[in-house]
PDB file of N, CA and C in Angstrom:
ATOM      1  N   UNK A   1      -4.770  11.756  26.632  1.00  0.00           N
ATOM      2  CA  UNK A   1      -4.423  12.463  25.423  1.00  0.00           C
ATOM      3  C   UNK A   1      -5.281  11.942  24.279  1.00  0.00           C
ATOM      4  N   UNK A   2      -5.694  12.646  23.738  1.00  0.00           N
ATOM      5  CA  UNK A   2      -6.315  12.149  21.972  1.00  0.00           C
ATOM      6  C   UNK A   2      -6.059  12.056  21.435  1.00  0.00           C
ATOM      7  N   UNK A   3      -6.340  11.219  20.369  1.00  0.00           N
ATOM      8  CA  UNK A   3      -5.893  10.197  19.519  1.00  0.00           C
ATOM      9  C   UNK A   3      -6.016  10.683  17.858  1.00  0.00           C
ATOM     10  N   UNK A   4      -5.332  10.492  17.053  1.00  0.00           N
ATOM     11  CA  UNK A   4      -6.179  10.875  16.138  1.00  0.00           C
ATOM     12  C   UNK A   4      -6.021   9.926  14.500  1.00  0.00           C
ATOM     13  N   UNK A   5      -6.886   8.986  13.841  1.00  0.00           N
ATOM     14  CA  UNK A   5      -6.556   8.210  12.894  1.00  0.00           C
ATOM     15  C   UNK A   5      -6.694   9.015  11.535  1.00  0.00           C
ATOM     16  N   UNK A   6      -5.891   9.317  11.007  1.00  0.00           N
ATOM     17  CA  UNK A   6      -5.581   9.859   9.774  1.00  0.00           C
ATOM     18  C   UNK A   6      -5.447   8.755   8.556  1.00  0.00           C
ATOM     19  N   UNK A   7      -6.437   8.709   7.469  1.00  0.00           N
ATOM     20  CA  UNK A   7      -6.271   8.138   6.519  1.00  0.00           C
ATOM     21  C   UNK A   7      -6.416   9.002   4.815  1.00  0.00           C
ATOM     22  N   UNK A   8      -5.735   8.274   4.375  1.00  0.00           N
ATOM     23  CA  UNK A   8      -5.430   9.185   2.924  1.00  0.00           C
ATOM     24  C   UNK A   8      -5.737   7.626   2.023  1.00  0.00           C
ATOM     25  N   UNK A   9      -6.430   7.732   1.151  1.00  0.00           N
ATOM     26  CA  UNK A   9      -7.441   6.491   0.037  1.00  0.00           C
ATOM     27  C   UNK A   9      -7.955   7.076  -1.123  1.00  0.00           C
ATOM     28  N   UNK A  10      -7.209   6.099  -2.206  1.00  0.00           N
ATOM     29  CA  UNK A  10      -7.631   5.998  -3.272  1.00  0.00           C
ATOM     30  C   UNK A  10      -8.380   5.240  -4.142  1.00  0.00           C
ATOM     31  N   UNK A  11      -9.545   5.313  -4.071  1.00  0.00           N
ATOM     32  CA  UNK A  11     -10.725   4.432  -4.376  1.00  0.00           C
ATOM     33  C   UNK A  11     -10.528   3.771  -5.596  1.00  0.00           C
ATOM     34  N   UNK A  12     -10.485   2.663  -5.994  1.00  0.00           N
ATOM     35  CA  UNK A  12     -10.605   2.571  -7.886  1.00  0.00           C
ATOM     36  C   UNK A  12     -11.767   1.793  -8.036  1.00  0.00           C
ATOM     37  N   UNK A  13     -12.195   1.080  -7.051  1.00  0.00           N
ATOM     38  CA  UNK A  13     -13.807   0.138  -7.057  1.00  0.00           C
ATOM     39  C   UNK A  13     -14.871   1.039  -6.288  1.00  0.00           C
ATOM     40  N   UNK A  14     -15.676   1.959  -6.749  1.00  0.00           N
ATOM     41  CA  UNK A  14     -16.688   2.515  -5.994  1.00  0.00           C
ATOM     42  C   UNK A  14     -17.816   1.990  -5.322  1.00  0.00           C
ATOM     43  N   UNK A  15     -17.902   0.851  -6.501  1.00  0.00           N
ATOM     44  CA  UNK A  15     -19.664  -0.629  -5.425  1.00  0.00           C
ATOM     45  C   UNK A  15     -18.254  -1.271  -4.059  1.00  0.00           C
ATOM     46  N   UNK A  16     -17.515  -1.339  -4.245  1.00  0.00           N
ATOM     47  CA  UNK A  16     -17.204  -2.146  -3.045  1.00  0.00           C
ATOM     48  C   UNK A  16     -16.665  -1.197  -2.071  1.00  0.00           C
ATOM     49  N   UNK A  17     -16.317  -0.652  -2.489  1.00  0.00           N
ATOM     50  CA  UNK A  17     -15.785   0.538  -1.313  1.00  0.00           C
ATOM     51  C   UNK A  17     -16.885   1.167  -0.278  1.00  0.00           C
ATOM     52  N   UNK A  18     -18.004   1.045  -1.398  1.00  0.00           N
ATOM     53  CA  UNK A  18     -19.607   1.451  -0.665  1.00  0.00           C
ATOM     54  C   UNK A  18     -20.244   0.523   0.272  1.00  0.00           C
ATOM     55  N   UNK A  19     -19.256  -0.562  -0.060  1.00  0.00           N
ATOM     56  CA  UNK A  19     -19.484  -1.272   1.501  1.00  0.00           C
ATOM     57  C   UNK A  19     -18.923  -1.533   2.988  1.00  0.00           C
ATOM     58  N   UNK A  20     -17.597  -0.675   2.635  1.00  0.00           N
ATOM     59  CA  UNK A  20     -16.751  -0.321   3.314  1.00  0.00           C
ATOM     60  C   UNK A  20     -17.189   0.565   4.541  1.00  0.00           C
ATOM     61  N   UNK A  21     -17.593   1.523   3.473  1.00  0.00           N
ATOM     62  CA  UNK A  21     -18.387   2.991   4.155  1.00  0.00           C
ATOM     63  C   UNK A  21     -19.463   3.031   4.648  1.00  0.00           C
ATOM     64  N   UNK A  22     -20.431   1.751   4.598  1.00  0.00           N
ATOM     65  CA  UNK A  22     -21.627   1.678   5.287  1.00  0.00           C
ATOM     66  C   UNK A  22     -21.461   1.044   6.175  1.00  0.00           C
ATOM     67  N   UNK A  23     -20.315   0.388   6.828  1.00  0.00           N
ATOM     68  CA  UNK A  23     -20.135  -0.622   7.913  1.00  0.00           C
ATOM     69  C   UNK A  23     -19.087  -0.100   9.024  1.00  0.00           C
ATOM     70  N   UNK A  24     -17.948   0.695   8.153  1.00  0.00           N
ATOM     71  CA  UNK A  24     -16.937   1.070   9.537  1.00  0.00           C
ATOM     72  C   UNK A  24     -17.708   2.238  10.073  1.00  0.00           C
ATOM     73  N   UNK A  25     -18.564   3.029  10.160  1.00  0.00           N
ATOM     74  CA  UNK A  25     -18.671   4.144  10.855  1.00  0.00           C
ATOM     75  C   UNK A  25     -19.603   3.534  12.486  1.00  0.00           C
ATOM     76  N   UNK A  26     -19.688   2.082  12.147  1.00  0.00           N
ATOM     77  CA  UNK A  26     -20.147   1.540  13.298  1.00  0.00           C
ATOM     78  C   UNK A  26     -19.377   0.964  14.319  1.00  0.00           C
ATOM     79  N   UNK A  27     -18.060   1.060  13.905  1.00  0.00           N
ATOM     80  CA  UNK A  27     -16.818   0.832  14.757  1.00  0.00           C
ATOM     81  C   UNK A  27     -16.015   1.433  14.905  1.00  0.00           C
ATOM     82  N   UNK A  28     -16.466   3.262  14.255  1.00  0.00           N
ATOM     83  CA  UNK A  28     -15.862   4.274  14.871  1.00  0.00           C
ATOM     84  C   UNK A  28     -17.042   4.481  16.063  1.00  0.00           C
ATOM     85  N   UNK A  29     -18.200   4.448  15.933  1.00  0.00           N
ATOM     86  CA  UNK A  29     -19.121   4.955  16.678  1.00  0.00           C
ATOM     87  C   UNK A  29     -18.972   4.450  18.237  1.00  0.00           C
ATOM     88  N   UNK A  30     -18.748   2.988  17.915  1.00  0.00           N
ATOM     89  CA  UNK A  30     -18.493   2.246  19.078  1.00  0.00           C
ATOM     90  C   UNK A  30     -17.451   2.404  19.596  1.00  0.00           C
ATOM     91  N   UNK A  31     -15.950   2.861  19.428  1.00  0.00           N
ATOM     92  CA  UNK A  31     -15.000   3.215  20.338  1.00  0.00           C
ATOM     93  C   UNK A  31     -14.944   4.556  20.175  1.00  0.00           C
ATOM     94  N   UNK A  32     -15.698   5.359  20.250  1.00  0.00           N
ATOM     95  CA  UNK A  32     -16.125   7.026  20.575  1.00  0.00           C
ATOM     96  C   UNK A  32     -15.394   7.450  19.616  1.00  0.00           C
ATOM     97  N   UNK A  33     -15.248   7.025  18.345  1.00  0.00           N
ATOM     98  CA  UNK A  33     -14.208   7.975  17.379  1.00  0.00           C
ATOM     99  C   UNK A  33     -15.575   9.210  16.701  1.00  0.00           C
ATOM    100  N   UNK A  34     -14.697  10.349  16.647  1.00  0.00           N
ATOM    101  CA  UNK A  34     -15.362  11.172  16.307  1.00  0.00           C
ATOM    102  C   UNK A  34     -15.134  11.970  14.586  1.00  0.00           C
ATOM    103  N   UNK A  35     -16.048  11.778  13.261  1.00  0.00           N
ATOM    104  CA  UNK A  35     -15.232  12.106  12.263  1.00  0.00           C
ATOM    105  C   UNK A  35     -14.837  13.807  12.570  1.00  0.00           C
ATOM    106  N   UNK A  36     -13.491  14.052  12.175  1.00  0.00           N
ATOM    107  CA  UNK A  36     -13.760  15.093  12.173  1.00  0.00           C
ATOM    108  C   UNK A  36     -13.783  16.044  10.299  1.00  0.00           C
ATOM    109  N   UNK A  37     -13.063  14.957   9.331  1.00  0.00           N
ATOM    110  CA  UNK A  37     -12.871  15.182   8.236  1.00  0.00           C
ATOM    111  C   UNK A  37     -12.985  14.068   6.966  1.00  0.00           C
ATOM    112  N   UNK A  38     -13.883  13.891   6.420  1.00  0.00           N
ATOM    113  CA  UNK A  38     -14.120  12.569   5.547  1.00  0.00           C
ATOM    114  C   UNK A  38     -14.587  13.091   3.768  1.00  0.00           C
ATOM    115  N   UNK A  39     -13.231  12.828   3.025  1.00  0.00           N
ATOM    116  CA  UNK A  39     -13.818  13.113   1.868  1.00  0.00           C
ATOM    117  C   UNK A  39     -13.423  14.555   1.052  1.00  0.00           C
ATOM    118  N   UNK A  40     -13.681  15.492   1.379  1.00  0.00           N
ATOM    119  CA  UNK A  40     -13.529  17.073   1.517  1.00  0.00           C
ATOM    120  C   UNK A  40     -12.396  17.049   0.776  1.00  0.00           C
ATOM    121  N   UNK A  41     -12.654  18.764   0.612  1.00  0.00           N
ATOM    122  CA  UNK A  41     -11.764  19.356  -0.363  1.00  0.00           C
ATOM    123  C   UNK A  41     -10.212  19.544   0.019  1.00  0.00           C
ATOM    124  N   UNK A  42      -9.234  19.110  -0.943  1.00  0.00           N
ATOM    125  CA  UNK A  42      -7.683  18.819   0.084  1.00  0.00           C
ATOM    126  C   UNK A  42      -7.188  18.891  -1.364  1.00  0.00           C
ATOM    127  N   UNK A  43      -5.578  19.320  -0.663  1.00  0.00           N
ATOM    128  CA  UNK A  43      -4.963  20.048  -2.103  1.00  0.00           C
ATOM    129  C   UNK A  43      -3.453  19.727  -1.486  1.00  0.00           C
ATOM    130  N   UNK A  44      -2.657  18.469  -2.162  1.00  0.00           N
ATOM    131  CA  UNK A  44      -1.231  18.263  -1.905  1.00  0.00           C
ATOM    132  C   UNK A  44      -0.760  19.084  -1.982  1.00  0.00           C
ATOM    133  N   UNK A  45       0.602  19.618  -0.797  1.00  0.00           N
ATOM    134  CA  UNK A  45       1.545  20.567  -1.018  1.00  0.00           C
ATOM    135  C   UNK A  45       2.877  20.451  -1.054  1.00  0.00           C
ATOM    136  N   UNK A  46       2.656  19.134  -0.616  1.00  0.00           N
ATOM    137  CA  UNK A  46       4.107  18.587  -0.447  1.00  0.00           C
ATOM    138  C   UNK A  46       4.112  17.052  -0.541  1.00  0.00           C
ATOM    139  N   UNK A  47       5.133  16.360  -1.609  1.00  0.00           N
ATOM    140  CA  UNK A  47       5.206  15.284  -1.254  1.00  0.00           C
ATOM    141  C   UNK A  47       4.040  14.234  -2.455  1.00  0.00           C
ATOM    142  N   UNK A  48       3.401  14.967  -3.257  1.00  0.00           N
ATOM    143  CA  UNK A  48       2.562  15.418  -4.776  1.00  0.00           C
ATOM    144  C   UNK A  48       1.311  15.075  -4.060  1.00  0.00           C
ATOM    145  N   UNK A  49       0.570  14.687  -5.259  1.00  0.00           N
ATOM    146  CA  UNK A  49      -0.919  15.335  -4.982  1.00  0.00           C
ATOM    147  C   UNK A  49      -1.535  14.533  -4.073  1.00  0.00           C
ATOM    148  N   UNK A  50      -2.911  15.512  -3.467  1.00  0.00           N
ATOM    149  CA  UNK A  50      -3.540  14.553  -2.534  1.00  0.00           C
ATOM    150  C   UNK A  50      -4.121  13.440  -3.037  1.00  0.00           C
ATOM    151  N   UNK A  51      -4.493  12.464  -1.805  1.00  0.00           N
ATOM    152  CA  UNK A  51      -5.301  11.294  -2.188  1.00  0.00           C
ATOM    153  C   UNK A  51      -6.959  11.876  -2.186  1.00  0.00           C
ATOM    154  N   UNK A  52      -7.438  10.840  -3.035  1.00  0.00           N
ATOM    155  CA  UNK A  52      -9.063  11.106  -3.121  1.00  0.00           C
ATOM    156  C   UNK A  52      -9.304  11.421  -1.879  1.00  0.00           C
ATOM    157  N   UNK A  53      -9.457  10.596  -1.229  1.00  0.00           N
ATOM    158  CA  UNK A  53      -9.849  10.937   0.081  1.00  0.00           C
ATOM    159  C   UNK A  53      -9.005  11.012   1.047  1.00  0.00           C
ATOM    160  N   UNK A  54      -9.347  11.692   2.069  1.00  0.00           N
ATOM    161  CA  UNK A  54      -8.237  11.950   3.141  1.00  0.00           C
ATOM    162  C   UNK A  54      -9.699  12.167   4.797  1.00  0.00           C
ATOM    163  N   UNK A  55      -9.649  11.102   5.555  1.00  0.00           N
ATOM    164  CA  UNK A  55     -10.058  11.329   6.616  1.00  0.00           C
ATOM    165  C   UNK A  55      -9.277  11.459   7.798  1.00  0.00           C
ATOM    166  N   UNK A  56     -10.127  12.059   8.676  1.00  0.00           N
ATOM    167  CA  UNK A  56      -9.307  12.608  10.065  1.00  0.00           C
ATOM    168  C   UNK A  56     -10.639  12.151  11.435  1.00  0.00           C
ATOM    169  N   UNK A  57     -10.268  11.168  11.862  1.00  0.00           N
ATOM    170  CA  UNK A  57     -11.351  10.709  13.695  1.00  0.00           C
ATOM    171  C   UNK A  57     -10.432  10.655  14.142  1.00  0.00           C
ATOM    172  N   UNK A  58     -11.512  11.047  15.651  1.00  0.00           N
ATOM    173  CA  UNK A  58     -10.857  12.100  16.479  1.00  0.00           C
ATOM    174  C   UNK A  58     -10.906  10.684  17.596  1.00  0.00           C
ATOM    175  N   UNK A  59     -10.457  10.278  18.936  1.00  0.00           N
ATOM    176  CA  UNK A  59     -10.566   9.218  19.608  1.00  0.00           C
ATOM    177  C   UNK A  59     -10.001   9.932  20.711  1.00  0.00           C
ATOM    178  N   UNK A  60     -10.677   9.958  22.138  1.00  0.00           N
ATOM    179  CA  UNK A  60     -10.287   9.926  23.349  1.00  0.00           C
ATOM    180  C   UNK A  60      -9.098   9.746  23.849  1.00  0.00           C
ATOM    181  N   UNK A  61      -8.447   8.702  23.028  1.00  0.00           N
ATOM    182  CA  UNK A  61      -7.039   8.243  23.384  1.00  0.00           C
ATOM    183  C   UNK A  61      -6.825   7.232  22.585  1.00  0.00           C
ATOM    184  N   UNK A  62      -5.196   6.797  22.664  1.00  0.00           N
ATOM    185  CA  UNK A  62      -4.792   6.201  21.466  1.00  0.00           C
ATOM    186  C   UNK A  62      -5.221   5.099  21.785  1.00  0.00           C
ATOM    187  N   UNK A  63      -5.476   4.664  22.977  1.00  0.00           N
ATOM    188  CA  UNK A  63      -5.622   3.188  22.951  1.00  0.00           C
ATOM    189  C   UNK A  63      -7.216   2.384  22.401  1.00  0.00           C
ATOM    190  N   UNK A  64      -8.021   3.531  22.443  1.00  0.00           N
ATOM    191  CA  UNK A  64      -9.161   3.640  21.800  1.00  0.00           C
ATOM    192  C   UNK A  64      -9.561   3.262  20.356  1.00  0.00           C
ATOM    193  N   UNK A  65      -8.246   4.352  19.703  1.00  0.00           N
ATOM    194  CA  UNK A  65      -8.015   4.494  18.640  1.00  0.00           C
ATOM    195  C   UNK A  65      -7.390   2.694  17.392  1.00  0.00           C
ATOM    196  N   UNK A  66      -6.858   2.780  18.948  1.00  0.00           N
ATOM    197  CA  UNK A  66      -5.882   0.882  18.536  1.00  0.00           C
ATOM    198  C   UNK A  66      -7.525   0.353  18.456  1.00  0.00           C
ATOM    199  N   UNK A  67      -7.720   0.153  19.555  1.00  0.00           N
ATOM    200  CA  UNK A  67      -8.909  -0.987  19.788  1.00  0.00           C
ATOM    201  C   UNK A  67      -9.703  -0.553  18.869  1.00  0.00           C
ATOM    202  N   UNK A  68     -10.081   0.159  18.596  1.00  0.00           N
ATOM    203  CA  UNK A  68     -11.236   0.403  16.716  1.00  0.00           C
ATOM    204  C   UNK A  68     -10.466  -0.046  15.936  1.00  0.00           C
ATOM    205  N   UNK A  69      -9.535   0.002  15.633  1.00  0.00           N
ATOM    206  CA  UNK A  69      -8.825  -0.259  14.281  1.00  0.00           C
ATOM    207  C   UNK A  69      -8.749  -2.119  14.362  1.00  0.00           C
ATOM    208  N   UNK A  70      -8.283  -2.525  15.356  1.00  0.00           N
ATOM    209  CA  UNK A  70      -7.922  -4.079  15.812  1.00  0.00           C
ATOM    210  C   UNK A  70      -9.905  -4.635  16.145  1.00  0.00           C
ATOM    211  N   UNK A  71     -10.319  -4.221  15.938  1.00  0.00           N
ATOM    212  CA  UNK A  71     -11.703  -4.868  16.795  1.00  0.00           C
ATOM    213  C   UNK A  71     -12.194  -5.605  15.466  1.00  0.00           C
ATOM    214  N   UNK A  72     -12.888  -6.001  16.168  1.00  0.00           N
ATOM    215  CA  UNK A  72     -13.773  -7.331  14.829  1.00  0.00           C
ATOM    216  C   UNK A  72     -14.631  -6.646  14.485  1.00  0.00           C
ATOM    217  N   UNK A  73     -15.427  -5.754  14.581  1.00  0.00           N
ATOM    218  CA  UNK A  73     -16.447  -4.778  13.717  1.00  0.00           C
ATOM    219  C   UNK A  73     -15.549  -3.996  12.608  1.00  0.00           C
ATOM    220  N   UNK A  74     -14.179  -3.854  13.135  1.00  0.00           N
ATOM    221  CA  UNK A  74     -13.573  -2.809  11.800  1.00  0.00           C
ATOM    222  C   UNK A  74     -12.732  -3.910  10.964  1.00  0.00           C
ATOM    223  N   UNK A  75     -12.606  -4.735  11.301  1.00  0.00           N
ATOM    224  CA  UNK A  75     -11.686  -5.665  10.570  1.00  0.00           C
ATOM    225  C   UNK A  75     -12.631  -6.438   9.799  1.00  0.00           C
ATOM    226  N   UNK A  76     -13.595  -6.791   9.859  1.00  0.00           N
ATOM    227  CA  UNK A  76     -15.246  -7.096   8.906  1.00  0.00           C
ATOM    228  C   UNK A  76     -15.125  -5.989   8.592  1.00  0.00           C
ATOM    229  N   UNK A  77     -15.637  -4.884   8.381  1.00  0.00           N
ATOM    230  CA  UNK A  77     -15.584  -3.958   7.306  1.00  0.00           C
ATOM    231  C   UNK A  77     -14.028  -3.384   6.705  1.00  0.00           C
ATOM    232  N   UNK A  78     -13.246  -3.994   7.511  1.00  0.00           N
ATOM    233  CA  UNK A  78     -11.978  -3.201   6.407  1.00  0.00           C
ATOM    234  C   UNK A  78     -11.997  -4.402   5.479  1.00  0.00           C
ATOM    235  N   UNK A  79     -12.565  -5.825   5.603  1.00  0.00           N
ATOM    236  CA  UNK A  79     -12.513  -6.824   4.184  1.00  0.00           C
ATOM    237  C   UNK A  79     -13.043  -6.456   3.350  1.00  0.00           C
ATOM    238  N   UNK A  80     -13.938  -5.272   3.538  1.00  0.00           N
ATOM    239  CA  UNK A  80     -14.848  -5.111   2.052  1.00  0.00           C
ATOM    240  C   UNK A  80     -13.746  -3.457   1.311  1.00  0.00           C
ATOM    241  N   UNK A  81     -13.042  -2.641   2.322  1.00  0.00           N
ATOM    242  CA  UNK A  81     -11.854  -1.781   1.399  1.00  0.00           C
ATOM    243  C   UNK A  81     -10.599  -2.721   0.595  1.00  0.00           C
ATOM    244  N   UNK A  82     -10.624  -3.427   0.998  1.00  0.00           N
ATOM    245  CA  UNK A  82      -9.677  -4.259   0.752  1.00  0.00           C
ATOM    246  C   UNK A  82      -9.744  -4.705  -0.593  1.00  0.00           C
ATOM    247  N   UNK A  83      -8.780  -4.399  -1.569  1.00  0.00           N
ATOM    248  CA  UNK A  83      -9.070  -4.656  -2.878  1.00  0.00           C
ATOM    249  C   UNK A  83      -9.846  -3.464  -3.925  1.00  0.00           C
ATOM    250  N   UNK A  84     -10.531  -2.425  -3.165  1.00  0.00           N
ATOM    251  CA  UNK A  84     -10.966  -1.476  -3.539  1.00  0.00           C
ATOM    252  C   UNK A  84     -10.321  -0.244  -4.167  1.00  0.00           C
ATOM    253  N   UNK A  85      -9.358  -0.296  -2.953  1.00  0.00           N
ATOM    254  CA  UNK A  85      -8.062   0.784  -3.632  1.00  0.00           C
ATOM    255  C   UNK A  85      -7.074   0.899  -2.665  1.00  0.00           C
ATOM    256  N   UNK A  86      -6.121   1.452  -2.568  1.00  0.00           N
ATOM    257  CA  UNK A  86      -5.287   1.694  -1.743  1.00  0.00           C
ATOM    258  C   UNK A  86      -5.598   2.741  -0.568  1.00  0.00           C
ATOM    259  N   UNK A  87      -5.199   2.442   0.779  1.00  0.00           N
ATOM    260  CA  UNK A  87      -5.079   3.157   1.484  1.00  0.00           C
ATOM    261  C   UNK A  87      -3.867   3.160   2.749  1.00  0.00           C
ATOM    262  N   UNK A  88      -3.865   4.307   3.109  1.00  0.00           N
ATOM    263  CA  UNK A  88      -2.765   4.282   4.306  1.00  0.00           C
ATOM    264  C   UNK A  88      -2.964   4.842   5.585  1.00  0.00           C
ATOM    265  N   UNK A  89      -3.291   4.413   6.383  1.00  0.00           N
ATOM    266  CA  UNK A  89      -3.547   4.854   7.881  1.00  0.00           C
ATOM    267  C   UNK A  89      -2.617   4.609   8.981  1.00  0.00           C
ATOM    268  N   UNK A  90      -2.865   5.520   9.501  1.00  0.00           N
ATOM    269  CA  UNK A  90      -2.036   6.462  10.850  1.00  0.00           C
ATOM    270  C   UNK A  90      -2.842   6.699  11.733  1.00  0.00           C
ATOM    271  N   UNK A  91      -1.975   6.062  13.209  1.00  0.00           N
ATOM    272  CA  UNK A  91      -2.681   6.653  14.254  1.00  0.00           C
ATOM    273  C   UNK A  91      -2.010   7.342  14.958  1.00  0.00           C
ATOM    274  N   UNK A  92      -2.163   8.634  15.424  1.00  0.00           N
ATOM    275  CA  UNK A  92      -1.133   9.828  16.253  1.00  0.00           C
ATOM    276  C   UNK A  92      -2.062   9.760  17.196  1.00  0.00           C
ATOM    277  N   UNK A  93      -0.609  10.092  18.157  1.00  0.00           N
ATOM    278  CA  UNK A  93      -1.512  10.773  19.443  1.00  0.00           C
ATOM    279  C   UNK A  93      -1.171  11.954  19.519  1.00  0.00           C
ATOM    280  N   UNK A  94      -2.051  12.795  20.018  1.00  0.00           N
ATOM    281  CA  UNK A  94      -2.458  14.204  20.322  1.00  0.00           C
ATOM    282  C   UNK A  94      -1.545  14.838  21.110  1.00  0.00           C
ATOM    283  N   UNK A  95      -1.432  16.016  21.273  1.00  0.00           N
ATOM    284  CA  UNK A  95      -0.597  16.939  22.401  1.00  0.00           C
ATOM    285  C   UNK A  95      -1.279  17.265  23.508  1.00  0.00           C
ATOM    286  N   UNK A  96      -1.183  17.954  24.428  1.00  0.00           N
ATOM    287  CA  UNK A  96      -1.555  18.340  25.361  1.00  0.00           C
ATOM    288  C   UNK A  96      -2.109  19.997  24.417  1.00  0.00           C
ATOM    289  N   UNK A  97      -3.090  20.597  25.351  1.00  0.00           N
ATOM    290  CA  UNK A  97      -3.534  22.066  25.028  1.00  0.00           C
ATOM    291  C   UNK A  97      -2.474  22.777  25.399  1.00  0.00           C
ATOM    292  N   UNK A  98      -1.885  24.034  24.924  1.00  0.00           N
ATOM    293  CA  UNK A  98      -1.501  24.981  25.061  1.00  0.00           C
ATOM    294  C   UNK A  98      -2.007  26.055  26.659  1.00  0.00           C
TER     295      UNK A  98
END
């Protein structure tokens, strides 16, 4: 089943956050996460407004999804979001196809 890490972030430091963003996409890359939504246009409907950003990677399976998030390539780059702004991440797993 696939995995999917959903994050919603509110930037308030833009130089450090920019280091954030130049380092984790190498520890999505490495446990096959795939972006499917980073940044883009998003409009709260419930629950008030959206966050600046709101991403969506896509992962093979959840356990994939764990092991990127827990691995030492993303945990070195989540020290540099850290302090940058708030964020909140979620990892779901997927349904089966219809």
């Amino acid at each position: 089943m696939k995995a999917y890490w959903i994050a919603h972030v509110n930037v308030t430091d833009p130089d450090q956050y920019s280091q954030y963003t130049q380092r984790a996409p190498q520890a999505f890359a490495k446990y096959g996460g795939r972006m499917l939504a980073r940044g883009g246009r998003s409009e709260g409907l419930e629950g008030g407004p959206a966050a600046q950003r709101n991403v969506v990677i896509e992962f093979d399976s959840y356990e994939q999804a764990l092991a990127c998030y827990r691995s030492p390539e993303y945990q070195e780059a989540k020290k540099h979001r850290e302090g940058a702004g708030e964020a909140e991440i979620v990892i779901v797993e997927g349904v089966a196809p219809l």
